[in-house]
PDB file of N, CA and C in Angstrom:
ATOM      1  N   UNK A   1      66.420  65.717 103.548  1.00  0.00           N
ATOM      2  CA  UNK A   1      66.328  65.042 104.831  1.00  0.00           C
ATOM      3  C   UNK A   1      67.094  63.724 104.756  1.00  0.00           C
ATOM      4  N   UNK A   2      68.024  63.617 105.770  1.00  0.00           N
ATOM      5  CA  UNK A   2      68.629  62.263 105.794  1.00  0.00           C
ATOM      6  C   UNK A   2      67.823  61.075 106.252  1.00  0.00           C
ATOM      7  N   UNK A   3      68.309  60.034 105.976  1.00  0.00           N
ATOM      8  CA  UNK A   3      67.266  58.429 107.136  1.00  0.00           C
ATOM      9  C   UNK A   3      68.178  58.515 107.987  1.00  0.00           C
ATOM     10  N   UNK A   4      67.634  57.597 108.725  1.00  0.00           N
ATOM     11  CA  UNK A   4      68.360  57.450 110.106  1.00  0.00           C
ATOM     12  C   UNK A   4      67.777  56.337 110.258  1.00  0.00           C
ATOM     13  N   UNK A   5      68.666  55.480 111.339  1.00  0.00           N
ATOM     14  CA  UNK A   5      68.707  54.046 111.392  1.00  0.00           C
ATOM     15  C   UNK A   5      68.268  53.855 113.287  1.00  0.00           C
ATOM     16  N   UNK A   6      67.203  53.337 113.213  1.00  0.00           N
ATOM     17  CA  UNK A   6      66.911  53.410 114.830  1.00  0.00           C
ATOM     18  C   UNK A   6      67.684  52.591 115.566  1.00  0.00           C
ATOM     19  N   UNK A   7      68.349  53.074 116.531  1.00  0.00           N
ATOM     20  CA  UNK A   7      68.896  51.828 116.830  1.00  0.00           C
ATOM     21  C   UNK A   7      68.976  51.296 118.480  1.00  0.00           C
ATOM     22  N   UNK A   8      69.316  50.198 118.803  1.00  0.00           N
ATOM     23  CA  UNK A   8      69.088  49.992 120.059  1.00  0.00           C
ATOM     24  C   UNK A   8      70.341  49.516 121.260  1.00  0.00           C
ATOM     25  N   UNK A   9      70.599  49.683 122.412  1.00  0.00           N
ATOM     26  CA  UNK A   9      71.361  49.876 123.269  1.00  0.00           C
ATOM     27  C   UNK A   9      72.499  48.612 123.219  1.00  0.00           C
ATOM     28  N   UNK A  10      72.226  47.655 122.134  1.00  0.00           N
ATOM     29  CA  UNK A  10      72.854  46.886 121.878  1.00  0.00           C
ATOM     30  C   UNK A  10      74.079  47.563 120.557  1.00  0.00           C
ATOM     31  N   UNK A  11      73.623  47.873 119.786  1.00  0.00           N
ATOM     32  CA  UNK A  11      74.429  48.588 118.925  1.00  0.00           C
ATOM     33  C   UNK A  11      75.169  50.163 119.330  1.00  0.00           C
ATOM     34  N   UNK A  12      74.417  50.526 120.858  1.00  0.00           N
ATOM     35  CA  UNK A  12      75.427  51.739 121.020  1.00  0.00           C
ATOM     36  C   UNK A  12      76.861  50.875 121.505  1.00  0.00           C
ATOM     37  N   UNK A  13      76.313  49.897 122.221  1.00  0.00           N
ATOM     38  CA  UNK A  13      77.436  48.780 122.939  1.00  0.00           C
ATOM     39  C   UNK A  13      78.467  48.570 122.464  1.00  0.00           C
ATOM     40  N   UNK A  14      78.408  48.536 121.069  1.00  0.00           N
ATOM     41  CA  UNK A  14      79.175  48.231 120.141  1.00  0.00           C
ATOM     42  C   UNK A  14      79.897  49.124 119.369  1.00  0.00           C
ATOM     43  N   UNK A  15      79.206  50.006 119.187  1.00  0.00           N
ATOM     44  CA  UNK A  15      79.932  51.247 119.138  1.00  0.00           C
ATOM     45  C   UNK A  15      80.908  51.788 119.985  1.00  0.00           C
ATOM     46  N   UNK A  16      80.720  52.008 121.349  1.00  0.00           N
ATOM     47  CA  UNK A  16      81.744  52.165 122.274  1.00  0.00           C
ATOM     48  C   UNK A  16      82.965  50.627 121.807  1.00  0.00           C
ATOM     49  N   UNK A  17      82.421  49.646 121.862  1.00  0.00           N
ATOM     50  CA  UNK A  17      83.751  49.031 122.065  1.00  0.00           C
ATOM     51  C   UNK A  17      84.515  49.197 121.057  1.00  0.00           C
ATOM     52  N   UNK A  18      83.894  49.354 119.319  1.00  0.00           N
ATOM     53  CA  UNK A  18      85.077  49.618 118.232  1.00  0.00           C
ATOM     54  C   UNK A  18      85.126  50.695 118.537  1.00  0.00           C
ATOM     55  N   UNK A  19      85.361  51.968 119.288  1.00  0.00           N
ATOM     56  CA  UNK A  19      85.974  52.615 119.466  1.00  0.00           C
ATOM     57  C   UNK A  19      87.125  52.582 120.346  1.00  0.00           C
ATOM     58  N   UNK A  20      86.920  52.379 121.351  1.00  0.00           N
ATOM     59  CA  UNK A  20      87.586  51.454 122.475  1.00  0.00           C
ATOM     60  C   UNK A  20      88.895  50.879 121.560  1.00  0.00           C
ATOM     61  N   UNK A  21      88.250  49.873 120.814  1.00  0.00           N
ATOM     62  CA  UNK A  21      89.590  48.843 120.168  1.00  0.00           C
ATOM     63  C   UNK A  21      89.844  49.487 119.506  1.00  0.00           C
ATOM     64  N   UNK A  22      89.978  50.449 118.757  1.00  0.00           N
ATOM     65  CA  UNK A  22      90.486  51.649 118.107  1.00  0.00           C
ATOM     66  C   UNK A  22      91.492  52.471 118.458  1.00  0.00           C
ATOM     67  N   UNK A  23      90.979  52.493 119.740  1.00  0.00           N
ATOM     68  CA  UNK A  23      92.310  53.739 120.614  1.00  0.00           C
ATOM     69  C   UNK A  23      91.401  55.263 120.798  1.00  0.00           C
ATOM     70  N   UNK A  24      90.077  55.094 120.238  1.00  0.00           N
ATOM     71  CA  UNK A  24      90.169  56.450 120.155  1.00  0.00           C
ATOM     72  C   UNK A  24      88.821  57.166 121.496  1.00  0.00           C
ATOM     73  N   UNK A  25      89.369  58.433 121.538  1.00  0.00           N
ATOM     74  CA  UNK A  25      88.014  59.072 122.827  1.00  0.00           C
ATOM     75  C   UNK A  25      87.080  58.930 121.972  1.00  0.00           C
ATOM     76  N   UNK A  26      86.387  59.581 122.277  1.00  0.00           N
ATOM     77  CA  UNK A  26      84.729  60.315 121.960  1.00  0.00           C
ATOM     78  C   UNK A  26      85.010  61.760 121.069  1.00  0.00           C
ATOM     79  N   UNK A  27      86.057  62.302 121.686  1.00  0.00           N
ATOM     80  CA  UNK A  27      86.473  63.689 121.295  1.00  0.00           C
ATOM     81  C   UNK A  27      87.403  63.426 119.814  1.00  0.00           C
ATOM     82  N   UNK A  28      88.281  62.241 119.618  1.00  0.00           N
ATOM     83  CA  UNK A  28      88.880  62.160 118.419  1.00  0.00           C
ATOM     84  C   UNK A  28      87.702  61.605 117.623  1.00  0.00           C
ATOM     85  N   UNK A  29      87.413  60.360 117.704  1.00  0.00           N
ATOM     86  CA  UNK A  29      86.439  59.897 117.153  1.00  0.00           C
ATOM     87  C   UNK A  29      85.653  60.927 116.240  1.00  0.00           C
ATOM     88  N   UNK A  30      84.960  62.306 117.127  1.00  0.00           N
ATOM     89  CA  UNK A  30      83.866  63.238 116.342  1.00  0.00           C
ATOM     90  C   UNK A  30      85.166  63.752 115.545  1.00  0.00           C
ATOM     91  N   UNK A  31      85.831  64.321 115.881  1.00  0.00           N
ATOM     92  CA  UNK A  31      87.017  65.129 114.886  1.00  0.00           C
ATOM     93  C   UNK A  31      87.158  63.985 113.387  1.00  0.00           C
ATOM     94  N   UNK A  32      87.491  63.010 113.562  1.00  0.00           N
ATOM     95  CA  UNK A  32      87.221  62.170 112.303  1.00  0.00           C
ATOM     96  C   UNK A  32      86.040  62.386 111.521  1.00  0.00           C
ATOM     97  N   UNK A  33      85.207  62.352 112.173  1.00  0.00           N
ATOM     98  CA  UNK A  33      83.759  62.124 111.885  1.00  0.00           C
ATOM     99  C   UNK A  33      83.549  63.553 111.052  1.00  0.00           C
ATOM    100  N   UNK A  34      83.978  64.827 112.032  1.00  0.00           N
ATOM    101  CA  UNK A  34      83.599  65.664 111.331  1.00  0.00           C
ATOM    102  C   UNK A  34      84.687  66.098 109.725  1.00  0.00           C
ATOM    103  N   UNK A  35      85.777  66.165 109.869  1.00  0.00           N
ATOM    104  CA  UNK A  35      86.622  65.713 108.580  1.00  0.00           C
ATOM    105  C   UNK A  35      86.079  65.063 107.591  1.00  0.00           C
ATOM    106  N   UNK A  36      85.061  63.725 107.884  1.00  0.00           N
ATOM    107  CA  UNK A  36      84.518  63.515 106.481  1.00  0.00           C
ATOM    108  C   UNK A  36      83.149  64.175 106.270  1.00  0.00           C
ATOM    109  N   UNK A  37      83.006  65.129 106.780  1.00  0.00           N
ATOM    110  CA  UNK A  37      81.811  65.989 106.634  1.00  0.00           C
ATOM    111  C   UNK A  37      80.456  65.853 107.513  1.00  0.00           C
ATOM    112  N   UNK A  38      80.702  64.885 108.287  1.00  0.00           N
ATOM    113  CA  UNK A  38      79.586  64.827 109.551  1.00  0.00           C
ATOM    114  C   UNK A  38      79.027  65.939 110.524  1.00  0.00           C
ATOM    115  N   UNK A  39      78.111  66.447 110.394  1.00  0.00           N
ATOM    116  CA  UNK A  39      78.328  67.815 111.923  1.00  0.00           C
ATOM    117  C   UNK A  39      77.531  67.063 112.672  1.00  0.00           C
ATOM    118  N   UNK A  40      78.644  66.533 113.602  1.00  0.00           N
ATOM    119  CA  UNK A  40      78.116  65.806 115.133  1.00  0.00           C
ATOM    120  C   UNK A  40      78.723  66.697 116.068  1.00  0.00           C
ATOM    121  N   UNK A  41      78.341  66.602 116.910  1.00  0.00           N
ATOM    122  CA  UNK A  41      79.003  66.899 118.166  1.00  0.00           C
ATOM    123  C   UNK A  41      79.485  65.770 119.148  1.00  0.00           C
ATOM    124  N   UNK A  42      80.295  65.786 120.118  1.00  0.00           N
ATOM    125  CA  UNK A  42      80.475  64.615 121.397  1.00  0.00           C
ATOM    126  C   UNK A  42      79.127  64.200 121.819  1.00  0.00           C
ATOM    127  N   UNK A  43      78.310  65.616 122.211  1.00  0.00           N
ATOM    128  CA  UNK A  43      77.578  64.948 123.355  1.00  0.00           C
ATOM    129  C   UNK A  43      76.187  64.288 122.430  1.00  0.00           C
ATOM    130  N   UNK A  44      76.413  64.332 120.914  1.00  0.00           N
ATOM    131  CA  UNK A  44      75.386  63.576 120.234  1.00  0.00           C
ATOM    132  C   UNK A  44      76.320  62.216 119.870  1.00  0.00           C
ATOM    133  N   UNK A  45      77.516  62.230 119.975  1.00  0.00           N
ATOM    134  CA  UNK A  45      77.926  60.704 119.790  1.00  0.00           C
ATOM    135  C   UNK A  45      78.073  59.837 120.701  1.00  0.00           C
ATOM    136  N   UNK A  46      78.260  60.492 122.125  1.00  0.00           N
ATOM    137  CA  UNK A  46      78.063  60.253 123.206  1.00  0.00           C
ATOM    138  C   UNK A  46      76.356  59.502 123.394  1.00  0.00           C
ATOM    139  N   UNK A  47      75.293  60.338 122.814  1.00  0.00           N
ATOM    140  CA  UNK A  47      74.016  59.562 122.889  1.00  0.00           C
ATOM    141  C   UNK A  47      73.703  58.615 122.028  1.00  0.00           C
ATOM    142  N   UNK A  48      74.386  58.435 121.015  1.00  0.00           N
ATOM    143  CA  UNK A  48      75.010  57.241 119.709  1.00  0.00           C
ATOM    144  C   UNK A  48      75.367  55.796 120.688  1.00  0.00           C
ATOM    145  N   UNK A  49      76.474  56.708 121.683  1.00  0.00           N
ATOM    146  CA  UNK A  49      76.652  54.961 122.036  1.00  0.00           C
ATOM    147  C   UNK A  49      75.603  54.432 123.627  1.00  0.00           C
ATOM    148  N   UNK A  50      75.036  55.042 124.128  1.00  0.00           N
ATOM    149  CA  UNK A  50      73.867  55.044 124.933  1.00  0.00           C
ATOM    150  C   UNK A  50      72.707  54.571 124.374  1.00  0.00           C
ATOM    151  N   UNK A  51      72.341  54.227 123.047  1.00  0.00           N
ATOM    152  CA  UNK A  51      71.544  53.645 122.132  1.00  0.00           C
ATOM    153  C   UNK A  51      70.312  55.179 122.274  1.00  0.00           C
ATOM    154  N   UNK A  52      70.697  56.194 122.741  1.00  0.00           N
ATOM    155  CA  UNK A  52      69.144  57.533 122.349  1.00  0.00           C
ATOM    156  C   UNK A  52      69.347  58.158 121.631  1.00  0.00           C
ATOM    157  N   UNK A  53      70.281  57.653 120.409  1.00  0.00           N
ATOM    158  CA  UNK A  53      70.189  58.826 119.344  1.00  0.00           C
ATOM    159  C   UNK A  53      70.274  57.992 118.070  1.00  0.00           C
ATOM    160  N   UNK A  54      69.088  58.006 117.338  1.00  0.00           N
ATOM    161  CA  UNK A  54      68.826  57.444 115.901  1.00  0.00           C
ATOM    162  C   UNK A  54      70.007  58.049 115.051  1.00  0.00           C
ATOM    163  N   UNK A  55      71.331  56.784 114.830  1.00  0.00           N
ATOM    164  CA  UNK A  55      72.089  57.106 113.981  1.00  0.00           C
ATOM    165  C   UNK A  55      71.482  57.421 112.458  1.00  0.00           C
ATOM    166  N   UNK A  56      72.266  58.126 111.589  1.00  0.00           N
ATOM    167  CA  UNK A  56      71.960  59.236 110.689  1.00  0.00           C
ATOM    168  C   UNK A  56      72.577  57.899 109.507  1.00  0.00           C
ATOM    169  N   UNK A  57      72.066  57.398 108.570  1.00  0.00           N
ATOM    170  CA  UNK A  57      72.915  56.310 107.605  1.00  0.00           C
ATOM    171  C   UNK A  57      74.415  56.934 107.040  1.00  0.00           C
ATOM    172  N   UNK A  58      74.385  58.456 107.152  1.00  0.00           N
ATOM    173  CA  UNK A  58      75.469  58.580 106.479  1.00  0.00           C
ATOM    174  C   UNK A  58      76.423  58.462 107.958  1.00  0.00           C
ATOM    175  N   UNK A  59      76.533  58.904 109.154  1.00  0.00           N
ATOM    176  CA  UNK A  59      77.128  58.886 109.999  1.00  0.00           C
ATOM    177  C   UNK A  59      77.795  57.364 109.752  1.00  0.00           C
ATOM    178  N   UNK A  60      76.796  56.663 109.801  1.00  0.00           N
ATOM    179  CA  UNK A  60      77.060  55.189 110.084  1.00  0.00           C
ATOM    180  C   UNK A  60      78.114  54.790 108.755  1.00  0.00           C
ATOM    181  N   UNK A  61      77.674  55.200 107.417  1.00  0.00           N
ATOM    182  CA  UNK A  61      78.881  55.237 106.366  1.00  0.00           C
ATOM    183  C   UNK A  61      80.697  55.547 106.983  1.00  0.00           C
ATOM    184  N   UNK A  62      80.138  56.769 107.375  1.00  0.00           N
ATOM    185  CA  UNK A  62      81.220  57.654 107.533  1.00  0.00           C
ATOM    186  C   UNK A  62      82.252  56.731 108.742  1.00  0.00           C
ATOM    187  N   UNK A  63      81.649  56.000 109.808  1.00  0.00           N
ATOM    188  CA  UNK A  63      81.848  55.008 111.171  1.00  0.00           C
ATOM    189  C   UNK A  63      82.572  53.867 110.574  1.00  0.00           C
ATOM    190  N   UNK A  64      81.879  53.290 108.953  1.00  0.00           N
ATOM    191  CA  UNK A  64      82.403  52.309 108.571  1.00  0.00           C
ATOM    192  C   UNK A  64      84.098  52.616 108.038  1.00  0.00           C
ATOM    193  N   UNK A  65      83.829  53.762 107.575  1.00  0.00           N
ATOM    194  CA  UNK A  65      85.027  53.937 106.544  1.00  0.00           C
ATOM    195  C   UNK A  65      86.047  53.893 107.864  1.00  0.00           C
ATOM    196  N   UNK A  66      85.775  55.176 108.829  1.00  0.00           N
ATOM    197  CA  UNK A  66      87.148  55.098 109.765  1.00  0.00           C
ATOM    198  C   UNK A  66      88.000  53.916 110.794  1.00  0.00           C
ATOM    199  N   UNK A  67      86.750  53.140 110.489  1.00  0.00           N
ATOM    200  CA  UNK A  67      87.492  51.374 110.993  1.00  0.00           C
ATOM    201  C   UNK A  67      87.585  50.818 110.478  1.00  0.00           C
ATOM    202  N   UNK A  68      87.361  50.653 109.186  1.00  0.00           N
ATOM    203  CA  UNK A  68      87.759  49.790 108.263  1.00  0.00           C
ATOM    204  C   UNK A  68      86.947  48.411 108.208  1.00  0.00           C
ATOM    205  N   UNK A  69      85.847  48.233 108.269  1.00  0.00           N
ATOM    206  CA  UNK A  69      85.081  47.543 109.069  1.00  0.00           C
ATOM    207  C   UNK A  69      83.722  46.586 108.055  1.00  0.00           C
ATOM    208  N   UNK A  70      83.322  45.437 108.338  1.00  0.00           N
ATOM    209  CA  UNK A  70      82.284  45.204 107.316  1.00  0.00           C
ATOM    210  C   UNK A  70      81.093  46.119 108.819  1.00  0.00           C
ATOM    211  N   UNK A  71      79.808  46.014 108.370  1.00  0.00           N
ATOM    212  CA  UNK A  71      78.360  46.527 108.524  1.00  0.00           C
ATOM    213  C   UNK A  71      78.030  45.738 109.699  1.00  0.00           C
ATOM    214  N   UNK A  72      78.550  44.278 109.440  1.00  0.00           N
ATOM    215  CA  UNK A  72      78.129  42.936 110.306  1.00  0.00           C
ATOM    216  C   UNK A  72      78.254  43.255 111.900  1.00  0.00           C
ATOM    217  N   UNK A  73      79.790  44.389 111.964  1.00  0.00           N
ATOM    218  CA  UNK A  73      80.189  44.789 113.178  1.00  0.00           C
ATOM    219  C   UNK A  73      79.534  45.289 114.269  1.00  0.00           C
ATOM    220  N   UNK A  74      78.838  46.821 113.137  1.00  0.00           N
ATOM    221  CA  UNK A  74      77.736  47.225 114.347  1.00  0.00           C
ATOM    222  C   UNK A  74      76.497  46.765 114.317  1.00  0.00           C
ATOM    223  N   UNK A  75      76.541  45.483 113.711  1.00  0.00           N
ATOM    224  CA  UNK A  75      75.042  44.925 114.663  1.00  0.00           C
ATOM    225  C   UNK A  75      75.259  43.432 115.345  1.00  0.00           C
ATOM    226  N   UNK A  76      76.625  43.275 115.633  1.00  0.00           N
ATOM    227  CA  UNK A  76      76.749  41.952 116.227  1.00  0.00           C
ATOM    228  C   UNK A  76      76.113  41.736 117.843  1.00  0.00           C
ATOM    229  N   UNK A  77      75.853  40.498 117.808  1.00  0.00           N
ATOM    230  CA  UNK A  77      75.254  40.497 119.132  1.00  0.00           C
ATOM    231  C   UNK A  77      73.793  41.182 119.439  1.00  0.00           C
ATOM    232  N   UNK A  78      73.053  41.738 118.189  1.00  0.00           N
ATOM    233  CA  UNK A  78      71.687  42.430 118.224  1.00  0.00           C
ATOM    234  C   UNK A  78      70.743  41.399 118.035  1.00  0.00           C
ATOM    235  N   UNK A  79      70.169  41.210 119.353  1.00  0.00           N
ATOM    236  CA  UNK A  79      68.583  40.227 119.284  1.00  0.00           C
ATOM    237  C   UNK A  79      67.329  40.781 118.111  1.00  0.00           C
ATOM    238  N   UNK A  80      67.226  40.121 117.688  1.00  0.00           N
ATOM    239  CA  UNK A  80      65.288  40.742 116.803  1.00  0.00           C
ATOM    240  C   UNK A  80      64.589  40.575 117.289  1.00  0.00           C
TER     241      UNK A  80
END
């Protein structure tokens, strides 16, 4: 069983936008995703950036690697 990282509508936020500044859809994005061995689909990354779908830690690995990115990214701007 994987963890998963609960997360909230602030961090889907953010997700859409490094994708956004990326260049990439929803539809390339999963094609990456699935290449490093992820089985997502759109309409579950699609609920990723809507904040209703408890990202998976490895997803979120896998998110870091394809932007090149520190961790700090997807939780900027997240209230406690």
């Amino acid at each position: 069983m994987s963890q998963k990282i609960k997360i909230s509508p602030q961090f889907g936020k953010n997700l859409r936008t490094l994708r956004k500044q990326h260049g990439y859809t929803q539809e390339e994005l999963v094609i990456k995703l699935q290449l490093l061995g992820q089985d997502i689909s759109r309409s579950i990354y699609a609920q990723m950036e809507c904040g209703s779908y408890n990202i998976r830690i490895t997803e979120l690995v896998a998110l870091k690697e394809i932007y090149d990115i520190s961790y700090d990214e997807f939780f900027k701007d997240i209230q406690l």
